[in-house]
C-alpha atoms as a PDB file:
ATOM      1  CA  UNK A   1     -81.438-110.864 -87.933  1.00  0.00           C
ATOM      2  CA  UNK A   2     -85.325-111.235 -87.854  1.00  0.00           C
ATOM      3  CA  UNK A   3     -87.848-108.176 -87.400  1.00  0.00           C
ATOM      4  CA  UNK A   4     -86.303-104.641 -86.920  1.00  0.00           C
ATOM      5  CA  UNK A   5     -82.608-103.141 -86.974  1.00  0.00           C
ATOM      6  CA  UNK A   6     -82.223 -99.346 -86.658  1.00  0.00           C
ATOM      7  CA  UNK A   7     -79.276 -97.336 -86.065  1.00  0.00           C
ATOM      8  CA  UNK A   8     -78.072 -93.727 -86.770  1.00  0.00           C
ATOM      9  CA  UNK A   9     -74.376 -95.318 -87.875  1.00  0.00           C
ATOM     10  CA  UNK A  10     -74.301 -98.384 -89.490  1.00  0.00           C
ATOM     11  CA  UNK A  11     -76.379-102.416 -89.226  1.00  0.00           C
ATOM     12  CA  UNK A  12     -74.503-105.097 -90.600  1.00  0.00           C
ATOM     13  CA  UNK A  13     -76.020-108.254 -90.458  1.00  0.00           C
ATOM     14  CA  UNK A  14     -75.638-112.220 -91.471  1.00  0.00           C
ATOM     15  CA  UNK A  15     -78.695-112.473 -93.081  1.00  0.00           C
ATOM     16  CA  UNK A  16     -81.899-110.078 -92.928  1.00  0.00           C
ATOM     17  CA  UNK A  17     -85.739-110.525 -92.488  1.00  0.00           C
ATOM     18  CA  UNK A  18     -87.956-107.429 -91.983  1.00  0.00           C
ATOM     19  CA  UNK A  19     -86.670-104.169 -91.676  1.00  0.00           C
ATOM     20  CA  UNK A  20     -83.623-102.665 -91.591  1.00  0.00           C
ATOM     21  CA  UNK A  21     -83.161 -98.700 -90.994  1.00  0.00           C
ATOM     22  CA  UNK A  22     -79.792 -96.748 -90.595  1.00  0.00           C
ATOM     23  CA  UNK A  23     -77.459 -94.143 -92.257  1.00  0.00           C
ATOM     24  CA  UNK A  24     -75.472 -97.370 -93.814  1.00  0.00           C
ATOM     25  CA  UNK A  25     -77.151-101.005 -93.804  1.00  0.00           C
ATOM     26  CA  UNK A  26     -75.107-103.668 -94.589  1.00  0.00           C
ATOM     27  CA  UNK A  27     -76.440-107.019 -95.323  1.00  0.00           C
ATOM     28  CA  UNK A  28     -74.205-110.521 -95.944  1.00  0.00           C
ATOM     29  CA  UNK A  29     -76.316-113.120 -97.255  1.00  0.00           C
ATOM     30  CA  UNK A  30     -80.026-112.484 -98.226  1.00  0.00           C
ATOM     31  CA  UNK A  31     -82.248-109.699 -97.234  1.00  0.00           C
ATOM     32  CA  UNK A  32     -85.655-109.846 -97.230  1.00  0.00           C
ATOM     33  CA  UNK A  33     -87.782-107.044 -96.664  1.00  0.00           C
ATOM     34  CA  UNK A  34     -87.349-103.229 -96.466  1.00  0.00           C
ATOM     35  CA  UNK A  35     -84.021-101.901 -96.177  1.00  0.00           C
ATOM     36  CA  UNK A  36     -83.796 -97.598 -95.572  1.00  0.00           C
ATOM     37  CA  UNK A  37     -80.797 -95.699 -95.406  1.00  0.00           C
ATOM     38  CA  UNK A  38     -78.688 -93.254 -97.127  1.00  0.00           C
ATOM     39  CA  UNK A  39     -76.219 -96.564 -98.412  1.00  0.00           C
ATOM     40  CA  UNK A  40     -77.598-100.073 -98.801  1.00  0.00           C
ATOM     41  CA  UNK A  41     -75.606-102.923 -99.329  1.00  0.00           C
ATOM     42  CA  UNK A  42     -77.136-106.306 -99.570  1.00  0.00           C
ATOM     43  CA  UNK A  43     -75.646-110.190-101.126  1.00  0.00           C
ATOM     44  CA  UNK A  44     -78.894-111.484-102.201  1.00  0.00           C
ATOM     45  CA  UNK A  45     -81.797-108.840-102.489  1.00  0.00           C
ATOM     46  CA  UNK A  46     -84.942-110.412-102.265  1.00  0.00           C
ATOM     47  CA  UNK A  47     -87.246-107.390-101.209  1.00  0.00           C
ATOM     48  CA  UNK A  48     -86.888-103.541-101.641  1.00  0.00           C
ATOM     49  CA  UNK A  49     -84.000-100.858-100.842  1.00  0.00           C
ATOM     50  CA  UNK A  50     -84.604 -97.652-100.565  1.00  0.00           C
ATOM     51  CA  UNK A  51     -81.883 -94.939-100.143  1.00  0.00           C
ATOM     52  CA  UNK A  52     -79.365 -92.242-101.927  1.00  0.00           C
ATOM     53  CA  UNK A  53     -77.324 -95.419-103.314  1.00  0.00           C
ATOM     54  CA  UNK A  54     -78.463 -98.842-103.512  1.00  0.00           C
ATOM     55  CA  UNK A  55     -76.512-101.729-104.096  1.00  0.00           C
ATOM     56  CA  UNK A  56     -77.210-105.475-104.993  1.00  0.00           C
ATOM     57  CA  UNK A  57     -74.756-107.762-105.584  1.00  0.00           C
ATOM     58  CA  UNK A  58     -76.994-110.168-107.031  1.00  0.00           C
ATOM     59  CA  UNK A  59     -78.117-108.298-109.806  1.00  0.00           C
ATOM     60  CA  UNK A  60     -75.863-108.130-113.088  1.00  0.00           C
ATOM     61  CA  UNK A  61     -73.671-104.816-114.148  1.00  0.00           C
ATOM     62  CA  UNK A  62     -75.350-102.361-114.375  1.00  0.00           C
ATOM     63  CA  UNK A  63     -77.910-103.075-112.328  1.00  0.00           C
ATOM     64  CA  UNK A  64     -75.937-103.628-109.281  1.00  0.00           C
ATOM     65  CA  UNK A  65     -75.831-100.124-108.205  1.00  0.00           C
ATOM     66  CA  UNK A  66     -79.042 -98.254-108.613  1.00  0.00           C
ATOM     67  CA  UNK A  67     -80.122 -94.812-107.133  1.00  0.00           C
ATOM     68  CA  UNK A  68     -83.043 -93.793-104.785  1.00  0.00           C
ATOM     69  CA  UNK A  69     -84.684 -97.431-104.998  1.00  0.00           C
ATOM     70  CA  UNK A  70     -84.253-100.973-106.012  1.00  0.00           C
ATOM     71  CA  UNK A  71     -86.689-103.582-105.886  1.00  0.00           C
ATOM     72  CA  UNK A  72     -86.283-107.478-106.247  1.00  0.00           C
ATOM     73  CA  UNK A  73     -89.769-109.404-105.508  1.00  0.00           C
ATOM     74  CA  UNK A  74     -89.106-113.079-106.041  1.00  0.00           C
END
């Protein structure tokens, strides 16, 4: 997905470039950019989530699941 996913329910997507907006975003494979929602859920964060719950599966435990917003720049 390149550019701009938005939904009320929730995006789930291959792979993610730009920005990604919904209740629950879902992201297999890397996402770069800005991903906004209430749950985010992304394989390879390289970019910034922001959202009640935040989720990277990239980073170590703890740091997988992280509150309000998580941020990976490479």
């Amino acid at each position: 997905m390149n550019g701009l996913a938005a939904a009320i329910l929730p995006t789930e997507a291959e792979g993610l470039t730009g920005l990604g907006v919904a209740g629950w975003n879902r992201v297999r494979g890397r996402g770069t950019g800005l991903v906004i929602g209430l749950y985010n859920d992304v394989d390879e964060l390289h970019g910034v989530e922001i959202g009640l719950l935040n989720r990277a599966r990239d980073h170590p435990p703890p740091f997988q699941f992280v509150p309000f917003i998580n941020v990976h720049l490479p």
